[in-house]
C-alpha atoms as a PDB file:
ATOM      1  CA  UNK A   1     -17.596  26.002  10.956  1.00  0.00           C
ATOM      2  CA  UNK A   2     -13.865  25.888  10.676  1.00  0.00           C
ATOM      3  CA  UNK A   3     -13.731  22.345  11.338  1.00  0.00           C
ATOM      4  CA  UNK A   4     -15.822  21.538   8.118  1.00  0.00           C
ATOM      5  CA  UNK A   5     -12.768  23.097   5.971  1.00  0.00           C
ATOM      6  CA  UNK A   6     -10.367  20.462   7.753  1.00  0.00           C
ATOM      7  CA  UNK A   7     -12.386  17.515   6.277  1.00  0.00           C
ATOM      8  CA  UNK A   8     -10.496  17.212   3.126  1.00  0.00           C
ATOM      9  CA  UNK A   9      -7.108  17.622   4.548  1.00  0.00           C
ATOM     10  CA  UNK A  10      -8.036  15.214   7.195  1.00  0.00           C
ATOM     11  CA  UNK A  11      -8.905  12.555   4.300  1.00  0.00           C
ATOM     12  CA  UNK A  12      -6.205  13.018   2.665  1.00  0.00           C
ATOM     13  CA  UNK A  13      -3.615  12.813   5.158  1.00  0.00           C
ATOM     14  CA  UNK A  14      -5.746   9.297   6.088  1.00  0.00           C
ATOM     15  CA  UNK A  15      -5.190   8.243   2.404  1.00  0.00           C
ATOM     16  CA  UNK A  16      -0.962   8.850   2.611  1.00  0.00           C
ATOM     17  CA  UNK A  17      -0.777   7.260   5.746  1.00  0.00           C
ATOM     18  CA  UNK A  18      -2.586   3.834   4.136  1.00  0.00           C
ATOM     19  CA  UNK A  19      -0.459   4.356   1.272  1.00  0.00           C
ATOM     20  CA  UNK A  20       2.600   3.978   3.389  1.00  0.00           C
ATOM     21  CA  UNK A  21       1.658   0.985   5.122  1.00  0.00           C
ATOM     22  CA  UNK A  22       3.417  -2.134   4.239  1.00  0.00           C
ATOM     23  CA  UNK A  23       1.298  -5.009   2.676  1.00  0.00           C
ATOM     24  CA  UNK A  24       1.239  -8.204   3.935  1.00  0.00           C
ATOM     25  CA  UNK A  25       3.796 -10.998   3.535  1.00  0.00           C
ATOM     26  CA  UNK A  26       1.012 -13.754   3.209  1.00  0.00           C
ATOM     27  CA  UNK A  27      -0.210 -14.793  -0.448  1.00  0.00           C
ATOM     28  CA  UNK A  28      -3.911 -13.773  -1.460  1.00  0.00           C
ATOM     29  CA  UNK A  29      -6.190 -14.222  -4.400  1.00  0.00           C
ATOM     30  CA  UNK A  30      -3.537 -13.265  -6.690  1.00  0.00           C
ATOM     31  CA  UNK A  31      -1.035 -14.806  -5.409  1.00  0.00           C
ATOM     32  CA  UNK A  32       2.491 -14.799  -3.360  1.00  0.00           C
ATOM     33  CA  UNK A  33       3.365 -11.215  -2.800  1.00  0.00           C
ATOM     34  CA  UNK A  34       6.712 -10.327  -5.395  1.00  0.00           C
ATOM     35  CA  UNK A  35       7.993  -8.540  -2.551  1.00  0.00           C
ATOM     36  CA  UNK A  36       8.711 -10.754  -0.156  1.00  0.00           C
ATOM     37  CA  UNK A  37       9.372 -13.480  -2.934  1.00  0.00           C
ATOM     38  CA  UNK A  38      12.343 -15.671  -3.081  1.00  0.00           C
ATOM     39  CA  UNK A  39      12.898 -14.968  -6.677  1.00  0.00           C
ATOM     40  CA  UNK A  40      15.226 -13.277  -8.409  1.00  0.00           C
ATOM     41  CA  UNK A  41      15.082  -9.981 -10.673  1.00  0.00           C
ATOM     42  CA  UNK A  42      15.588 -11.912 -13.942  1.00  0.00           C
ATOM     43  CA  UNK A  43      12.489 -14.024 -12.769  1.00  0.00           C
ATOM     44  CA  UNK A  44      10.814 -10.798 -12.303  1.00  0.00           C
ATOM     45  CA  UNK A  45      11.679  -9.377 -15.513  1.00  0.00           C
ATOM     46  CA  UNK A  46      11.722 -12.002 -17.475  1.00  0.00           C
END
């Protein structure tokens, strides 16, 4: 029974952990990750 009242810690600590996983560098269906871009902040910001 106590295991059933770890369920929502356990989920949550799942949910940081993918939060602090780095994205990949590869572009997708919205395009070339900004992160790993060549460009510039002024680009960025601009």
């Amino acid at each position: 029974m106590y295991l059933l009242n770890l369920i929502p810690y356990v989920g949550g600590l799942i949910v940081f952990v993918f939060m602090l996983i780095d994205s990949r560098a590869e572009p997708n269906v919205h395009g070339p990750s900004p992160k790993y871009g060549i460009r510039g902040t002024v680009d960025t910001f601009a």
